[in-house]
C-alpha atoms as a PDB file:
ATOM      1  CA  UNK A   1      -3.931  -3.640  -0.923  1.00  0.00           C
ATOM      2  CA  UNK A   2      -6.229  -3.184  -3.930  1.00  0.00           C
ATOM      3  CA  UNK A   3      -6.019  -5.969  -7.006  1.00  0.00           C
ATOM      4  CA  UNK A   4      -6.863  -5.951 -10.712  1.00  0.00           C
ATOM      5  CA  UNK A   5      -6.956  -9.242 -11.432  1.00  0.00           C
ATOM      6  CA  UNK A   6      -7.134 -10.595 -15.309  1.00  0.00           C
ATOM      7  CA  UNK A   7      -7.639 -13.484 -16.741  1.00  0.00           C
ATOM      8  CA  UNK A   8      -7.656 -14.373 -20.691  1.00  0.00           C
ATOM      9  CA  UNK A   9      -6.177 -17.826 -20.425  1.00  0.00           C
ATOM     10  CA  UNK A  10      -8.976 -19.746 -21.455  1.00  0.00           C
ATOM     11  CA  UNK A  11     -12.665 -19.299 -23.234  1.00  0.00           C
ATOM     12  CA  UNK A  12     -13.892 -15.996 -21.318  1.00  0.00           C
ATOM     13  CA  UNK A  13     -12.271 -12.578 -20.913  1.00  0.00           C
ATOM     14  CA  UNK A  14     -12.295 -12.135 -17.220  1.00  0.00           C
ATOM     15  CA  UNK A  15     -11.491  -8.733 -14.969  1.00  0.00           C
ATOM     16  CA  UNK A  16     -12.237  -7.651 -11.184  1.00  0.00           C
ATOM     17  CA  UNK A  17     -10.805  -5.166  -9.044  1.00  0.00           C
ATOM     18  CA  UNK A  18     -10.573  -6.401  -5.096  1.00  0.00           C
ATOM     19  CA  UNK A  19      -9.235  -5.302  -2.038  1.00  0.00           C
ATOM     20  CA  UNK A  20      -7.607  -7.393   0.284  1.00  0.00           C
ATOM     21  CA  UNK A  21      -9.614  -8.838   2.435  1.00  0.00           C
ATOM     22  CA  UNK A  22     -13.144  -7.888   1.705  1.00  0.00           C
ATOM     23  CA  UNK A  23     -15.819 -10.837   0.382  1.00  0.00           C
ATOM     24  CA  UNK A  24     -17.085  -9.099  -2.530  1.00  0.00           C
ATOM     25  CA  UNK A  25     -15.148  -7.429  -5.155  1.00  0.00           C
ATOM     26  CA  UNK A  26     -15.188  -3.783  -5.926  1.00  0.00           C
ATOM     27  CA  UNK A  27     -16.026  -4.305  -9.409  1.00  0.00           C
ATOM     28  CA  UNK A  28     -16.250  -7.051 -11.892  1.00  0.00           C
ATOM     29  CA  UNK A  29     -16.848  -8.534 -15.161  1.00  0.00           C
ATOM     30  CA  UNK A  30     -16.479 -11.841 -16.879  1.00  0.00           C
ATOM     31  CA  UNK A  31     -18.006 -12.858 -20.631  1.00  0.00           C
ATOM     32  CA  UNK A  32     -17.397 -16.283 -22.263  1.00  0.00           C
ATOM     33  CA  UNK A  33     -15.780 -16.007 -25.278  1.00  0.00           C
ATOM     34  CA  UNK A  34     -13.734 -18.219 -28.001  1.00  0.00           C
ATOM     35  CA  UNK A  35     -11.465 -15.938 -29.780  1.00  0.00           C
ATOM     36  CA  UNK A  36     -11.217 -12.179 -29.800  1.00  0.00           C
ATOM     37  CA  UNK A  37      -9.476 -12.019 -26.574  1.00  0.00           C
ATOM     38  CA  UNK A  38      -7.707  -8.937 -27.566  1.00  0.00           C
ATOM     39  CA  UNK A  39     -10.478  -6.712 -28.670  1.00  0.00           C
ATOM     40  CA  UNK A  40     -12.618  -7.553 -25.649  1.00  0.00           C
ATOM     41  CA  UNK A  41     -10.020  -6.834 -22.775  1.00  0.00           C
ATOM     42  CA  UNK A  42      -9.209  -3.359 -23.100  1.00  0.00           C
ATOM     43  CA  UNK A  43     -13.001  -1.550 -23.319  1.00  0.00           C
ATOM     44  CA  UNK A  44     -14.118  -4.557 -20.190  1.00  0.00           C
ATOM     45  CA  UNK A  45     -10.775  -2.977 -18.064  1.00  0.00           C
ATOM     46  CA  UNK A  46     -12.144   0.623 -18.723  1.00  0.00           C
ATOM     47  CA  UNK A  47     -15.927  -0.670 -17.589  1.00  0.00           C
ATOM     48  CA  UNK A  48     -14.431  -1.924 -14.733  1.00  0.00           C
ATOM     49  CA  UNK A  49     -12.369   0.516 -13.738  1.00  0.00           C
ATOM     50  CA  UNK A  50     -14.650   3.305 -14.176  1.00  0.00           C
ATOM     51  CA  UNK A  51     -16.750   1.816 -11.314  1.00  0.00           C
ATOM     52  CA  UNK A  52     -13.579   2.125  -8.823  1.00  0.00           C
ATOM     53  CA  UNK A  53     -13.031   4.873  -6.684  1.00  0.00           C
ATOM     54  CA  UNK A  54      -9.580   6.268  -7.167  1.00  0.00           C
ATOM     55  CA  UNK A  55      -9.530   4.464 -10.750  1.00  0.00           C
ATOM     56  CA  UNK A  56      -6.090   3.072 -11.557  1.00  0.00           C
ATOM     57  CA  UNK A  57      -4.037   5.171  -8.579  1.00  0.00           C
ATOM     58  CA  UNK A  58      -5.930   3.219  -6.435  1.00  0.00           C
ATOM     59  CA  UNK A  59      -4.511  -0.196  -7.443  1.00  0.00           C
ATOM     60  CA  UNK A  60      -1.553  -1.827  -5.987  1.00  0.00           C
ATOM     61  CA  UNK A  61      -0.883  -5.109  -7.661  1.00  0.00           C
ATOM     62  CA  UNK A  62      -1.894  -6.529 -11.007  1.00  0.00           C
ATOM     63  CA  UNK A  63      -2.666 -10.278 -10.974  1.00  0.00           C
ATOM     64  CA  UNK A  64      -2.684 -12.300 -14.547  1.00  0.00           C
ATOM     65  CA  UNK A  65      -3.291 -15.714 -15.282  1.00  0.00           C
ATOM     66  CA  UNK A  66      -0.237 -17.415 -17.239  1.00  0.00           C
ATOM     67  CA  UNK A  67      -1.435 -20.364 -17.979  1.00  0.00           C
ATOM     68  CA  UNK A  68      -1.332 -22.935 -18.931  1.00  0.00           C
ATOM     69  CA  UNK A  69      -4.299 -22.470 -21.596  1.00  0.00           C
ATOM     70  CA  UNK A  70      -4.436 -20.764 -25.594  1.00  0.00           C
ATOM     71  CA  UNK A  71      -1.120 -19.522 -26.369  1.00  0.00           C
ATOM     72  CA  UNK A  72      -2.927 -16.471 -27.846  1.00  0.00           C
ATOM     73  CA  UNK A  73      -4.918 -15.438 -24.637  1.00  0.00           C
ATOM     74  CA  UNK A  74      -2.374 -15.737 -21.983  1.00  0.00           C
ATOM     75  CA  UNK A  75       0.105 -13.599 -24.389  1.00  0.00           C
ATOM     76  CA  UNK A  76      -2.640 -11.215 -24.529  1.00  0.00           C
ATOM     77  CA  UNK A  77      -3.547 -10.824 -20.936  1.00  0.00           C
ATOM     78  CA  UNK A  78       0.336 -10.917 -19.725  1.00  0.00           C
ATOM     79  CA  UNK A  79       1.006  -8.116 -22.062  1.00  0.00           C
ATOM     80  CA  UNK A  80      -2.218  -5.836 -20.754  1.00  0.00           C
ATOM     81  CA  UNK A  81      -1.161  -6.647 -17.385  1.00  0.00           C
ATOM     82  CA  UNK A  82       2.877  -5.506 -17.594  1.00  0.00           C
ATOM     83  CA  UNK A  83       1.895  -2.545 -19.253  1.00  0.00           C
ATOM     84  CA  UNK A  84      -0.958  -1.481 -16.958  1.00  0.00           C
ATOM     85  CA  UNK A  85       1.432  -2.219 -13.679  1.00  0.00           C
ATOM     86  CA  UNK A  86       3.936   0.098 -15.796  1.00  0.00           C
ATOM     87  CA  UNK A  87       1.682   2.443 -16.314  1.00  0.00           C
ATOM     88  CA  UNK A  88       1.002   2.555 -12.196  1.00  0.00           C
ATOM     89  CA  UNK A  89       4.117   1.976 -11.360  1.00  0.00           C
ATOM     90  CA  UNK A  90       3.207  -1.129  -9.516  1.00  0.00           C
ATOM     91  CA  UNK A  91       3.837  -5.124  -9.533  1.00  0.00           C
ATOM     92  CA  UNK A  92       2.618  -8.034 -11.030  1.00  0.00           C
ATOM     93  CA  UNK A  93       2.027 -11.469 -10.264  1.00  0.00           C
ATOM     94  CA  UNK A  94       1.075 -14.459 -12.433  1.00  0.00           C
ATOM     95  CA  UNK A  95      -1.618 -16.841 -11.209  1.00  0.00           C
ATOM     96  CA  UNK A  96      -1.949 -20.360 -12.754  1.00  0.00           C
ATOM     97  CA  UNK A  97      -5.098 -21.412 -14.318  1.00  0.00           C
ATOM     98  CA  UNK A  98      -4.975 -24.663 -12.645  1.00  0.00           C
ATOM     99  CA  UNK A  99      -4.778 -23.493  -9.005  1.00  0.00           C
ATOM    100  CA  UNK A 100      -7.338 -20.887  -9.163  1.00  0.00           C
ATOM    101  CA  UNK A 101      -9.400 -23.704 -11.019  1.00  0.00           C
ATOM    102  CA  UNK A 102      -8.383 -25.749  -7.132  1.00  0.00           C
ATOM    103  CA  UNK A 103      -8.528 -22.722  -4.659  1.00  0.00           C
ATOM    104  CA  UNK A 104     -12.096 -22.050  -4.488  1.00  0.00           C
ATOM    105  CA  UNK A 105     -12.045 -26.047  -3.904  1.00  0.00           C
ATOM    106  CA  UNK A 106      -9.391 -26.412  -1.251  1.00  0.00           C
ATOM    107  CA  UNK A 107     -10.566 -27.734   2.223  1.00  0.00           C
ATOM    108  CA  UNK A 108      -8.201 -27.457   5.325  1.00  0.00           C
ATOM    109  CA  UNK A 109     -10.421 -30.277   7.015  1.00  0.00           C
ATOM    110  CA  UNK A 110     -10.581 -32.495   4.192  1.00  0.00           C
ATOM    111  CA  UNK A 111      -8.161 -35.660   3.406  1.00  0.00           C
ATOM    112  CA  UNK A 112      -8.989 -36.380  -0.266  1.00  0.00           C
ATOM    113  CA  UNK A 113      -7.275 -34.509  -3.854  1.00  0.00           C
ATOM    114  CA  UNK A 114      -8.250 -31.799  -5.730  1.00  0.00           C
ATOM    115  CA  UNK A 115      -7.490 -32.481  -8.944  1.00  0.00           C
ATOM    116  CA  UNK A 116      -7.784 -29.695 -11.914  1.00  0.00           C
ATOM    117  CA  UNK A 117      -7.642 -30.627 -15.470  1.00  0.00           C
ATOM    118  CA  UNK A 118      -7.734 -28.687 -18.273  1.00  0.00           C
ATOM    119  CA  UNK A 119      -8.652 -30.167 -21.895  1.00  0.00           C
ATOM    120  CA  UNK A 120      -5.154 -30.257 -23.654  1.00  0.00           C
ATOM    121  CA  UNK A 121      -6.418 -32.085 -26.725  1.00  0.00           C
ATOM    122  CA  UNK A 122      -5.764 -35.532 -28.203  1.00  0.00           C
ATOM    123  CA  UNK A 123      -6.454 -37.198 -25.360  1.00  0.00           C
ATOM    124  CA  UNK A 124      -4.384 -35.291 -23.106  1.00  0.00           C
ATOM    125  CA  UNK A 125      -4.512 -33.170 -20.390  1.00  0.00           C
ATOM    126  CA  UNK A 126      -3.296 -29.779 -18.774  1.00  0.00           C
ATOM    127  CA  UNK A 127      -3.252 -31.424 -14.851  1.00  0.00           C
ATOM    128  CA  UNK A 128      -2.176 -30.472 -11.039  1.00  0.00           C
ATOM    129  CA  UNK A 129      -3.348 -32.053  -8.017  1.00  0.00           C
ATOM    130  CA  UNK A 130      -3.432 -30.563  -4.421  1.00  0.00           C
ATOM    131  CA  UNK A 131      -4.012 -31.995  -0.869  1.00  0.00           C
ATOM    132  CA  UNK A 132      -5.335 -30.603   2.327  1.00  0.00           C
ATOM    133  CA  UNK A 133      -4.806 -26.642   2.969  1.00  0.00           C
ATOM    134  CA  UNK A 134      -3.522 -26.697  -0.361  1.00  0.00           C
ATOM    135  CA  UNK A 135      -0.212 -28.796  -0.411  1.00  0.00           C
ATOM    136  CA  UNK A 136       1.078 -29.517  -3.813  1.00  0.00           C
ATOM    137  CA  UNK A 137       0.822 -33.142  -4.963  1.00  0.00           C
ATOM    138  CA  UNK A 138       1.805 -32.898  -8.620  1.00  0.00           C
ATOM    139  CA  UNK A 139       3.162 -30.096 -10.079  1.00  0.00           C
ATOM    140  CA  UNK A 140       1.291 -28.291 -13.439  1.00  0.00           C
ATOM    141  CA  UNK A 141       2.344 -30.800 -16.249  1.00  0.00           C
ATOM    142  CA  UNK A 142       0.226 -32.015 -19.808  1.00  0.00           C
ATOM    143  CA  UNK A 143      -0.417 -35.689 -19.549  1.00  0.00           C
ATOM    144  CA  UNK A 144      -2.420 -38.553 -21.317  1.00  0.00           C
ATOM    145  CA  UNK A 145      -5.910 -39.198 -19.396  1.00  0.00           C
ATOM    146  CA  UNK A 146      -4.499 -42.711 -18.073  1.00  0.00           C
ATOM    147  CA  UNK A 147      -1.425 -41.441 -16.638  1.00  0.00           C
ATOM    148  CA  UNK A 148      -3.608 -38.350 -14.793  1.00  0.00           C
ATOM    149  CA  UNK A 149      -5.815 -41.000 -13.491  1.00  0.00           C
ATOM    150  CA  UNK A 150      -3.127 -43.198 -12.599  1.00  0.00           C
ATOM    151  CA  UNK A 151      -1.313 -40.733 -10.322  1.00  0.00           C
ATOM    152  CA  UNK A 152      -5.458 -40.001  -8.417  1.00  0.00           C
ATOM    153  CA  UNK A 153      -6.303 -44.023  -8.138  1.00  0.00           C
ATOM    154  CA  UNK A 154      -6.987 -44.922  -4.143  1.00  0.00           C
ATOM    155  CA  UNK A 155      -7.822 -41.538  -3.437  1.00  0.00           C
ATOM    156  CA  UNK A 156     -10.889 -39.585  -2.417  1.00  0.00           C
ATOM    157  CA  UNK A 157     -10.894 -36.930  -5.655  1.00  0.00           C
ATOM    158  CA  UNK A 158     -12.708 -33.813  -6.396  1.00  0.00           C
ATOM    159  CA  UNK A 159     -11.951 -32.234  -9.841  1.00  0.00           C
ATOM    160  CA  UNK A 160     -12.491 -29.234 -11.474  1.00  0.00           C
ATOM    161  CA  UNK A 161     -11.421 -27.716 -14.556  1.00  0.00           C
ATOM    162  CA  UNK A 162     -12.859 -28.060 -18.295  1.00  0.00           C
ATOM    163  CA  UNK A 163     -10.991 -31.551 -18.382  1.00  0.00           C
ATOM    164  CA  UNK A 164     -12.480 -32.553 -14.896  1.00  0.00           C
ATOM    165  CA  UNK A 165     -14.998 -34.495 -17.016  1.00  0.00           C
ATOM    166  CA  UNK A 166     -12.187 -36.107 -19.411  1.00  0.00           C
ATOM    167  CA  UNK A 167     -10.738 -37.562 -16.119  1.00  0.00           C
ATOM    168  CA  UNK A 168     -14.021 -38.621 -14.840  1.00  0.00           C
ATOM    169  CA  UNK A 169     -14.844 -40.467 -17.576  1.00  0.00           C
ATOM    170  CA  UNK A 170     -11.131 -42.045 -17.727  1.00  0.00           C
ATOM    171  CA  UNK A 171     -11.642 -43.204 -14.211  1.00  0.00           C
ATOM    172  CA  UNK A 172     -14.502 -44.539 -14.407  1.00  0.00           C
ATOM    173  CA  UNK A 173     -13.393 -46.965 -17.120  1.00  0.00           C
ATOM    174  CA  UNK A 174     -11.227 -48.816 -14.836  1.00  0.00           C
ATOM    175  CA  UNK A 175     -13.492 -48.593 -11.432  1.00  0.00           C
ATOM    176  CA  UNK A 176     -12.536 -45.207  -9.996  1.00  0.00           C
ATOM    177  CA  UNK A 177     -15.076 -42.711  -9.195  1.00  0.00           C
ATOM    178  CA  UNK A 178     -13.828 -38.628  -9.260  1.00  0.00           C
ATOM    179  CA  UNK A 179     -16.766 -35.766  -8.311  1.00  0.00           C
ATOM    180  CA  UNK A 180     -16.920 -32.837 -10.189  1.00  0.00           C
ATOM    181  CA  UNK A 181     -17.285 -29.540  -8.071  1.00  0.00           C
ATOM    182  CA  UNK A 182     -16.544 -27.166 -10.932  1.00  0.00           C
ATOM    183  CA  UNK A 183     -16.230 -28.078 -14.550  1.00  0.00           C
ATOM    184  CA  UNK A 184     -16.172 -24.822 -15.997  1.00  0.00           C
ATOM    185  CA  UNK A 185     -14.416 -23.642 -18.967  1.00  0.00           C
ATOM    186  CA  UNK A 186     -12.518 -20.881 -16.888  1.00  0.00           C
ATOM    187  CA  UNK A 187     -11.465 -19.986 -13.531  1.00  0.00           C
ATOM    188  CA  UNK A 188     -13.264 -17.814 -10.992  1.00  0.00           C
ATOM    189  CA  UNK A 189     -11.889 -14.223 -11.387  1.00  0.00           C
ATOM    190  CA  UNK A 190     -12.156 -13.708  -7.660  1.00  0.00           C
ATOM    191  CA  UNK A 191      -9.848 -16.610  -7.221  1.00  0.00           C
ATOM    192  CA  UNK A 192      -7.221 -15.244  -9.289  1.00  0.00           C
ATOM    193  CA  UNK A 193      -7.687 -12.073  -7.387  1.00  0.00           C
ATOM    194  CA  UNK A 194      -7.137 -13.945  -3.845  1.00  0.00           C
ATOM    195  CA  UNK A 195      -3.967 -15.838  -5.239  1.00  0.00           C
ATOM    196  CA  UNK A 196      -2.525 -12.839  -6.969  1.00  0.00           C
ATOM    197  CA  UNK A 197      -3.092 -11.022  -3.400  1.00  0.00           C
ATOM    198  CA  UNK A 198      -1.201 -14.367  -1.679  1.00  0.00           C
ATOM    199  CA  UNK A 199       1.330 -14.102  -3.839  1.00  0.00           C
ATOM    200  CA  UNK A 200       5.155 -13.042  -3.204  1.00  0.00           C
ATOM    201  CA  UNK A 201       6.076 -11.306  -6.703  1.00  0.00           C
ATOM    202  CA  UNK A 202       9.157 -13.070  -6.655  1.00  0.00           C
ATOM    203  CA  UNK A 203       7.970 -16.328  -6.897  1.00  0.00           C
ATOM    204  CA  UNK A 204       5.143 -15.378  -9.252  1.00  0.00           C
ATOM    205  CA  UNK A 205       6.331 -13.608 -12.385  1.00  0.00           C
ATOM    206  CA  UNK A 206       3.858 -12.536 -14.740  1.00  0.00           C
ATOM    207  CA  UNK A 207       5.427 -15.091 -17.269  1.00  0.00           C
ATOM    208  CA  UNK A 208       3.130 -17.415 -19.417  1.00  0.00           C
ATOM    209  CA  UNK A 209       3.378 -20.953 -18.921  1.00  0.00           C
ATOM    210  CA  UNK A 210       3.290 -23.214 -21.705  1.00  0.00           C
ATOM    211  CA  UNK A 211       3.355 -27.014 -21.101  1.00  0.00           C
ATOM    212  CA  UNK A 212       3.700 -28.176 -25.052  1.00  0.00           C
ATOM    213  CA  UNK A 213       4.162 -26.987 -28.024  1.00  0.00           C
ATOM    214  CA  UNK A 214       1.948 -24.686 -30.101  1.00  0.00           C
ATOM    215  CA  UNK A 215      -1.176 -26.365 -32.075  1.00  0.00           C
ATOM    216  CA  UNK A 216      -0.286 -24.251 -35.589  1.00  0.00           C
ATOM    217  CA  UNK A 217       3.101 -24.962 -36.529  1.00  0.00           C
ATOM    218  CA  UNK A 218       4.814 -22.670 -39.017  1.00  0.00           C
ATOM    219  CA  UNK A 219       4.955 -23.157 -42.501  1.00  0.00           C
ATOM    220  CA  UNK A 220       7.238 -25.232 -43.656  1.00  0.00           C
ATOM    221  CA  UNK A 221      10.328 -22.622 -46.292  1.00  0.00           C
ATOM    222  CA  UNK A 222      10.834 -24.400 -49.538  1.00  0.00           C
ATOM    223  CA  UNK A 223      13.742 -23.135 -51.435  1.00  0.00           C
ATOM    224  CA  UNK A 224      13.187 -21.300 -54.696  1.00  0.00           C
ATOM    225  CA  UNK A 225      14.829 -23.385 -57.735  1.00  0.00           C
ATOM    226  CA  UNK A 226      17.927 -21.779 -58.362  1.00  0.00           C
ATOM    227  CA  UNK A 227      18.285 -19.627 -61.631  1.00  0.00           C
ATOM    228  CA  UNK A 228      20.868 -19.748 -63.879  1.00  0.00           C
ATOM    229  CA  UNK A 229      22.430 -17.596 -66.747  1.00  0.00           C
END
């Protein structure tokens, strides 16, 4: 099966094409950026695409990340990603940030935690953890530093993630020690590809994931005064 995998979740506009199985992709693309999601997605899925043989006919699955991350991005890139499997006539599959953040990461001989954090803000973080061959220790959930570091203490831990250092620094407050493999702002685009190609559609819906509440808050209606004859 042939992938597009896409990822707007977080700072970078992210897009490769891979088929299953093969070490390198068949095309790909990835640019950091802060805001402007939208504008840069489309015209980086039409440079992409243009280098695949068989363009969009050839693709069997569309992978998307879902979160969590900006409220803004992962709306955009869920949306691109429905209506380009539409448009096919094919499935999709959401991806969380966090474990393609931990799948590059994930040793089947190894004994210790990966950890993967993702800055949440006000001292909080966007956090899963995972033993050997991948085993879920804690669930995606937002929680204060302390509490992440709390749930890691008396284990061997390798983090990764944009909050990876957050944690480190947390831990290393009270005595723990956590290694960094990968504190990038984003996840590897390949990974997302190689989950979304793991994936059973049914129990990966392209559906964001938000674990709190939006930053902006709507304005709050104050009545008009009332007019009278």
């Amino acid at each position: 099966m042939r992938i597009l995998a896409i990822d707007t979740a977080l700072p970078a506009v992210s897009v490769c094409v891979l088929d299953d199985g093969a070490r390198e992709p068949v095309a790909i693309e990835s640019i950091p950026v802060e805001k402007g999601h939208a504008e840069a997605l489309l015209p980086m899925i039409e440079r992409v695409m243009a280098k695949v043989g068989g363009g969009f006919s050839s693709i069997g699955r569309v992978a998307v990340t879902v979160g969590p991350g900006s409220f803004t991005g992962i709306r955009i890139g869920v949306a691109a990603a429905r209506g380009i499997a539409l448009a096919c006539g094919v499935e999709t599959v959401g991806v969380s940030t966090l474990a393609a953040f931990a799948a590059p990461l994930l040793d089947r001989e190894s004994d210790g935690i990966v950890a993967t954090a993702i800055d949440a803000r006000h001292g909080n973080v966007f956090f899963s953890a995972y033993g050997p061959a991948g085993r879920v220790l804690a669930s995606p959930r937002i929680l204060p530093l302390r509490e992440a570091c709390r749930l890691l203490s008396g284990s061997r831990v390798r983090a990764a993630g944009s909050g990876a250092y957050l944690l480190r620094e947390e831990a290393a407050a009270f005595g723990g020690d956590i290694a960094i493999l990968n504190g990038s702002p984003a996840p590897d685009i390949m990974a997302v590809a190689r989950l979304g190609l793991a994936a059973a559609p049914e129990n990966a819906p392209a559906r964001p994931i938000y674990l709190k509440a939006a930053d902006a808050q709507p304005t709050v209606q104050r009545s008009l005064p009332r007019v009278t004859s």
